[in-house]
C-alpha atoms as a PDB file:
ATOM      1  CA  UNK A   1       0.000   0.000   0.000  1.00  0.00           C
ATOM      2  CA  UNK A   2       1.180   3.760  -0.912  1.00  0.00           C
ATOM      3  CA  UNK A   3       0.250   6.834   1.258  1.00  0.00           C
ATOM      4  CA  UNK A   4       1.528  10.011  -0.209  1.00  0.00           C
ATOM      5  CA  UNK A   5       2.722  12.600   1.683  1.00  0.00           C
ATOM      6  CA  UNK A   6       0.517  15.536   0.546  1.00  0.00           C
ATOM      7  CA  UNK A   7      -0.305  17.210  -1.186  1.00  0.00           C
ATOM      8  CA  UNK A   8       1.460  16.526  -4.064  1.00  0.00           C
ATOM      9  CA  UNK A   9       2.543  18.538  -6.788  1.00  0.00           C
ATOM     10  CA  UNK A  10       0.687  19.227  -9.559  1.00  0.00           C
ATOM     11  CA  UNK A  11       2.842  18.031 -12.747  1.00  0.00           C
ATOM     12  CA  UNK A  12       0.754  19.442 -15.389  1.00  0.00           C
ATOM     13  CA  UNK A  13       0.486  23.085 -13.737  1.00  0.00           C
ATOM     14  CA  UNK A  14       4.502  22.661 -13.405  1.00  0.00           C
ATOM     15  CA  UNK A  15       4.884  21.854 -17.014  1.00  0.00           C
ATOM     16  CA  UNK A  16       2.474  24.521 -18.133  1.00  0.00           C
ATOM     17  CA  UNK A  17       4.238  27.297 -16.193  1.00  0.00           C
ATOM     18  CA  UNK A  18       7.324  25.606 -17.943  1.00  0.00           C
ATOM     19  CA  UNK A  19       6.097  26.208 -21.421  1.00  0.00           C
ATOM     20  CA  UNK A  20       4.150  29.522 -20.674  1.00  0.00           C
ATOM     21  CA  UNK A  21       7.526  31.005 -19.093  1.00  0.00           C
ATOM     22  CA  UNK A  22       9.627  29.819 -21.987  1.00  0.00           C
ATOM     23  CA  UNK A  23       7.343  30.805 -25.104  1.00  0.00           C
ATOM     24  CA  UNK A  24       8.973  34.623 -24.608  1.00  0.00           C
ATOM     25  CA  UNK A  25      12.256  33.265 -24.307  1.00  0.00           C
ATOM     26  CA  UNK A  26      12.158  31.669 -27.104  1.00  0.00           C
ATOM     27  CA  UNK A  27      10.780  33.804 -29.463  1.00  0.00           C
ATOM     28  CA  UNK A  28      12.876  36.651 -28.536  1.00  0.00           C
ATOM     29  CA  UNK A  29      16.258  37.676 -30.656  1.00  0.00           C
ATOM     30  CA  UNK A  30      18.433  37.094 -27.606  1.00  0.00           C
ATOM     31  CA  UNK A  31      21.680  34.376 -28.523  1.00  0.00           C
ATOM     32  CA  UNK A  32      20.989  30.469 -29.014  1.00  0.00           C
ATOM     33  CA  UNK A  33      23.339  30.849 -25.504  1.00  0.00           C
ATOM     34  CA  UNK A  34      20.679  33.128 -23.519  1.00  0.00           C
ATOM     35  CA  UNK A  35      17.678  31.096 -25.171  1.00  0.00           C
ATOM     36  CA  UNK A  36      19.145  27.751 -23.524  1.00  0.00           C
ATOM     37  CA  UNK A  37      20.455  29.329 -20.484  1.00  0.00           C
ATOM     38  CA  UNK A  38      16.672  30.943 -19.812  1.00  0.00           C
ATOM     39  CA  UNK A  39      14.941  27.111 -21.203  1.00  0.00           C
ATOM     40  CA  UNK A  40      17.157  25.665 -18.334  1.00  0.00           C
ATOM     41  CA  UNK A  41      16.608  28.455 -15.578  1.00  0.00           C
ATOM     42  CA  UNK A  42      12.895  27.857 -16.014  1.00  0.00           C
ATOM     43  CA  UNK A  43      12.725  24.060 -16.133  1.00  0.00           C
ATOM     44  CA  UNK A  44      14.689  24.162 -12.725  1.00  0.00           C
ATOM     45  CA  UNK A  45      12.561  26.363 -11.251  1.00  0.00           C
ATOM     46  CA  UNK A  46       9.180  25.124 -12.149  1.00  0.00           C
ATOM     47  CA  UNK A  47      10.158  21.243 -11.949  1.00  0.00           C
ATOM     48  CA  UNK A  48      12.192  20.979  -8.833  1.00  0.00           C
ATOM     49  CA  UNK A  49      10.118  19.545  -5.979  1.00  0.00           C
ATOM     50  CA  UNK A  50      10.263  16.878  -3.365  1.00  0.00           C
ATOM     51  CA  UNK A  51       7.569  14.226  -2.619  1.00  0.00           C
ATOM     52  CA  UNK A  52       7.282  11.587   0.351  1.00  0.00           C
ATOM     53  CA  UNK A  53       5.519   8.896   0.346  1.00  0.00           C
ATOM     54  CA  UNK A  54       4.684   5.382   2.509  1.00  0.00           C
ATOM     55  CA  UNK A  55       5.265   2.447   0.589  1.00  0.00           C
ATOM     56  CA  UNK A  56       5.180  -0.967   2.554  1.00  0.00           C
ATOM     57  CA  UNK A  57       7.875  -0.811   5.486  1.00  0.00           C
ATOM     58  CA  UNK A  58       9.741   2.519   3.711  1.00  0.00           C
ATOM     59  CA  UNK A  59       9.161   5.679   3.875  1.00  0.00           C
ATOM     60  CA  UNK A  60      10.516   7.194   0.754  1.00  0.00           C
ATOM     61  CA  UNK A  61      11.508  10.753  -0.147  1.00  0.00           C
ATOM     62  CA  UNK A  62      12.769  12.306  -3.614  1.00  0.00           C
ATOM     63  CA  UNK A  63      13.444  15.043  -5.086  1.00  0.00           C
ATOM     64  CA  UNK A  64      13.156  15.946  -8.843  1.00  0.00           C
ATOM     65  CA  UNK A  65      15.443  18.592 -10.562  1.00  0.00           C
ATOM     66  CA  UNK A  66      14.080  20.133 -13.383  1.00  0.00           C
ATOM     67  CA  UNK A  67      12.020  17.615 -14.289  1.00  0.00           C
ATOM     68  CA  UNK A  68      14.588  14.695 -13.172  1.00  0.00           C
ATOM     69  CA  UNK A  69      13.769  12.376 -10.794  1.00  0.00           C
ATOM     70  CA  UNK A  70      16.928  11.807  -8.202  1.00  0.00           C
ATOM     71  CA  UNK A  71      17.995   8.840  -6.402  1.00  0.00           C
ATOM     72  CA  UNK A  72      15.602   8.370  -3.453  1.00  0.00           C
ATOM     73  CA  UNK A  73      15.986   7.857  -0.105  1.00  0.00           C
ATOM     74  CA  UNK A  74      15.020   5.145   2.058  1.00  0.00           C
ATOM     75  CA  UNK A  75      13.921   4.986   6.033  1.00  0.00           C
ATOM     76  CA  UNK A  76      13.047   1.579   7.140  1.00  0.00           C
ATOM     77  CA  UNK A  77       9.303   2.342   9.169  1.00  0.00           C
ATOM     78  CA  UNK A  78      10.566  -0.264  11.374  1.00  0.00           C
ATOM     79  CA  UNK A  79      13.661   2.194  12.694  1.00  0.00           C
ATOM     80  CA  UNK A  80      11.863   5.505  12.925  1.00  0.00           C
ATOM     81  CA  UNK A  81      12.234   6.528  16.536  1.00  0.00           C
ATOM     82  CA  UNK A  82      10.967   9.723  16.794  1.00  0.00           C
ATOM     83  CA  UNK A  83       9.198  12.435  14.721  1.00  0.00           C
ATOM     84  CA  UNK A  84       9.937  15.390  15.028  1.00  0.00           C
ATOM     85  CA  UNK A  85       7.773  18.761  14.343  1.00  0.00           C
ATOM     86  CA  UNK A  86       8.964  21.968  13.292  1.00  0.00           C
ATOM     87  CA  UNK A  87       7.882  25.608  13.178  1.00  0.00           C
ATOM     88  CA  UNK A  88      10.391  27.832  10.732  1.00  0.00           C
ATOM     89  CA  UNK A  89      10.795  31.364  11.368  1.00  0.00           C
ATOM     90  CA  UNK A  90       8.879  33.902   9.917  1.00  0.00           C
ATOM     91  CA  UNK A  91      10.020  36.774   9.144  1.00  0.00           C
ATOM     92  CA  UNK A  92      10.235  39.558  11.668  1.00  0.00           C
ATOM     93  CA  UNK A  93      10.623  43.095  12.153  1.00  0.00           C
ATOM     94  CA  UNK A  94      14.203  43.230  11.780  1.00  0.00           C
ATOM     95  CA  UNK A  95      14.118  41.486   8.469  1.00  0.00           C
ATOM     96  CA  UNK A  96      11.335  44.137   7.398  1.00  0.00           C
ATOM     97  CA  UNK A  97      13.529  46.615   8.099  1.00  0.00           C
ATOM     98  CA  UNK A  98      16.477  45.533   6.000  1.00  0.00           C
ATOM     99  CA  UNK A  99      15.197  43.582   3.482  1.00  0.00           C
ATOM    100  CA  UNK A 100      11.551  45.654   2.782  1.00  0.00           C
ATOM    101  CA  UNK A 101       8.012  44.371   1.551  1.00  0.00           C
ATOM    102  CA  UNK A 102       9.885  42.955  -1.677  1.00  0.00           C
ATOM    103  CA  UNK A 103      11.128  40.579   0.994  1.00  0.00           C
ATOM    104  CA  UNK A 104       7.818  39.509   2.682  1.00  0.00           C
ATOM    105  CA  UNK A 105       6.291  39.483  -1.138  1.00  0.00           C
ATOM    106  CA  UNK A 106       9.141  37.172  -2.283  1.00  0.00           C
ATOM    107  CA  UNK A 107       8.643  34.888   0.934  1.00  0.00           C
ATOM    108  CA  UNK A 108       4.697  34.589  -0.126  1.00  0.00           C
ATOM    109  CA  UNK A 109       5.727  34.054  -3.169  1.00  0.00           C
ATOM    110  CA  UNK A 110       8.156  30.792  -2.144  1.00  0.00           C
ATOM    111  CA  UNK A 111       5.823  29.354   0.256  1.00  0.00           C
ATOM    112  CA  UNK A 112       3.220  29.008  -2.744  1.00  0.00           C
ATOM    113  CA  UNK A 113       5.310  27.834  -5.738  1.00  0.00           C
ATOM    114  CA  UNK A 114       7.725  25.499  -3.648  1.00  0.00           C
ATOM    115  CA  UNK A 115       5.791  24.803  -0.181  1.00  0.00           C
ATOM    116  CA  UNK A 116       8.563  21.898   0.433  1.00  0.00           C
ATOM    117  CA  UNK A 117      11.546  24.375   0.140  1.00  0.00           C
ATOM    118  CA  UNK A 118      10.008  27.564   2.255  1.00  0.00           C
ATOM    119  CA  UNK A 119       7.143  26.154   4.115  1.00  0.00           C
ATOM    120  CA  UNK A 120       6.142  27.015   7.338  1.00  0.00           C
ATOM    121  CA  UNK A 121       6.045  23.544   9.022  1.00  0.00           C
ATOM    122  CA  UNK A 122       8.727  20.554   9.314  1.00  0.00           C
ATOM    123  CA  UNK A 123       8.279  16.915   9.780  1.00  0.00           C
ATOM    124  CA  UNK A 124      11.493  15.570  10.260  1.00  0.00           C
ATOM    125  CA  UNK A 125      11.988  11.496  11.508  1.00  0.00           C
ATOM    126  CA  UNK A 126      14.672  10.258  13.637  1.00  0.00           C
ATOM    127  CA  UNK A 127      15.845   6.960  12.853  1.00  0.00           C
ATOM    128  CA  UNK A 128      17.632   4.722  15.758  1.00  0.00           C
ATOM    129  CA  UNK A 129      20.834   5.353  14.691  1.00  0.00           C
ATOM    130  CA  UNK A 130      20.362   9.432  14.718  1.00  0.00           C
ATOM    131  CA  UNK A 131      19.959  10.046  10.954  1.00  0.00           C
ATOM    132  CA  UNK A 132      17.267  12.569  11.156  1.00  0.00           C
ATOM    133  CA  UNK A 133      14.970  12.907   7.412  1.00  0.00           C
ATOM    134  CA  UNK A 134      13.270  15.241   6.243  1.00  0.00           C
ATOM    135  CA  UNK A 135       9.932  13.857   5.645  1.00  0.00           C
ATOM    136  CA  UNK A 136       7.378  16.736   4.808  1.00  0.00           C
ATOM    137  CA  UNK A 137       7.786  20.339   4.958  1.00  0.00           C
ATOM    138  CA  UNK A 138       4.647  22.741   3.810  1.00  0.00           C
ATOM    139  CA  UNK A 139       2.016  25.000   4.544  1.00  0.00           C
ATOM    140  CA  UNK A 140      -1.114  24.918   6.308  1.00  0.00           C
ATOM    141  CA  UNK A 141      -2.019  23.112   9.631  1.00  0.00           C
ATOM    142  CA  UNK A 142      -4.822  20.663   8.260  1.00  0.00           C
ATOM    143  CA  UNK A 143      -2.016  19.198   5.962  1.00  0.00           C
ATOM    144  CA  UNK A 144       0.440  19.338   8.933  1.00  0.00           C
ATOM    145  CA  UNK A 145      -1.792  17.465  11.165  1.00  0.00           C
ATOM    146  CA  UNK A 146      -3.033  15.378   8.567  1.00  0.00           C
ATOM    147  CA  UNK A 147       0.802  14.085   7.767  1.00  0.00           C
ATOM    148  CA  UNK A 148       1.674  13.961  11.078  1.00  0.00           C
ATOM    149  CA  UNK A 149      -1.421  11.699  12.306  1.00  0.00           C
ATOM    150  CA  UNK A 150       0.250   9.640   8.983  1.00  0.00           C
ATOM    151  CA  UNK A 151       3.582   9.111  10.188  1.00  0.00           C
ATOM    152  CA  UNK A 152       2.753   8.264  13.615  1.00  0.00           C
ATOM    153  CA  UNK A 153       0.300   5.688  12.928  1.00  0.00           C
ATOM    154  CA  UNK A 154       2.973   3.850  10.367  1.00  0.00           C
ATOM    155  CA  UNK A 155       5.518   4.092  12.289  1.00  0.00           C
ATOM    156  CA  UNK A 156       4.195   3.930  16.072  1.00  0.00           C
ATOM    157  CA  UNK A 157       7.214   6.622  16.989  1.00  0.00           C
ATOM    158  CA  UNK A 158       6.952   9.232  19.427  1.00  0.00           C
ATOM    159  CA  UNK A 159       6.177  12.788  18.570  1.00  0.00           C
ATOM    160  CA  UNK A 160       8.610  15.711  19.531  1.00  0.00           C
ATOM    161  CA  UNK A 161       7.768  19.018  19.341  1.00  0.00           C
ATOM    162  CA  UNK A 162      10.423  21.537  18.596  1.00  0.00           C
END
């Protein structure tokens, strides 16, 4: 049985944005060299992700680049210990300060296109031999809960709050 780790992304938005970012690109009379450069900015952008997911006695993660699947990574259920929640810093008045609205626009920004690289909330799992893993990271607390309720009843492992 598979349990996903959600939500997932959304492949056909991703390639969508893809095309609808690189139409311009191409059709402007900027170098072959600027045309492939932009074609490759874009595909990272809009196709990197990471997904979890619960398959048998593994918990699974991945990441794809551009498009391109990477090597996963394996937790045996079995050794998960402890998991671990999270709460990442928001930004505060300092940062307002320095950085400006552009900042707190840009963060919004992140936190909707790629939820698992600038979300909010952290589920991380601690295997018996310390190697912690970053299972889920997004927004919202419905989906936090929801993934956390997950984990704990596959794995049976304590929950730490941090």
């Amino acid at each position: 049985m598979e349990r996903s780790l959600g939500p997932l992304p959304s492949w056909v938005k991703r390639y969508v944005l893809c095309v609808v970012l690189v139409i311009p690109a191409l059709l402007t009379t900027a170098p072959w060299p600027a045309k492939l450069f932009s074609l490759c900015f874009v595909a990272a952008m809009a196709g990197t992700t990471r997904t979890s997911k619960i398959v048998g006695p593994d918990l699974i993660g991945q990441m794809f680049v551009a498009f391109v699947p990477m090597k996963p990574e394996r937790v045996k259920l079995k050794f998960i210990m402890e998991v671990e929640t999270g709460l990442r810093r928001e930004m505060n008045m300092f940062d307002w300060v320095l950085f400006g609205a552009m900042a707190w626009i840009t963060e919004r920004v992140l936190k909707w296109v790629w939820p698992w690289l600038s979300g909010d909330f952290e589920l991380w799992v601690i295997t018996a031999r310390d190697k912690r893993f970053l299972a889920w990271r997004g927004n919202g607390d419905a989906l936090f809960q929801e993934n956390l309720t997950m984990l704990t009843s596959a794995t049976g492992a304590k929950v730490r709050r941090v």
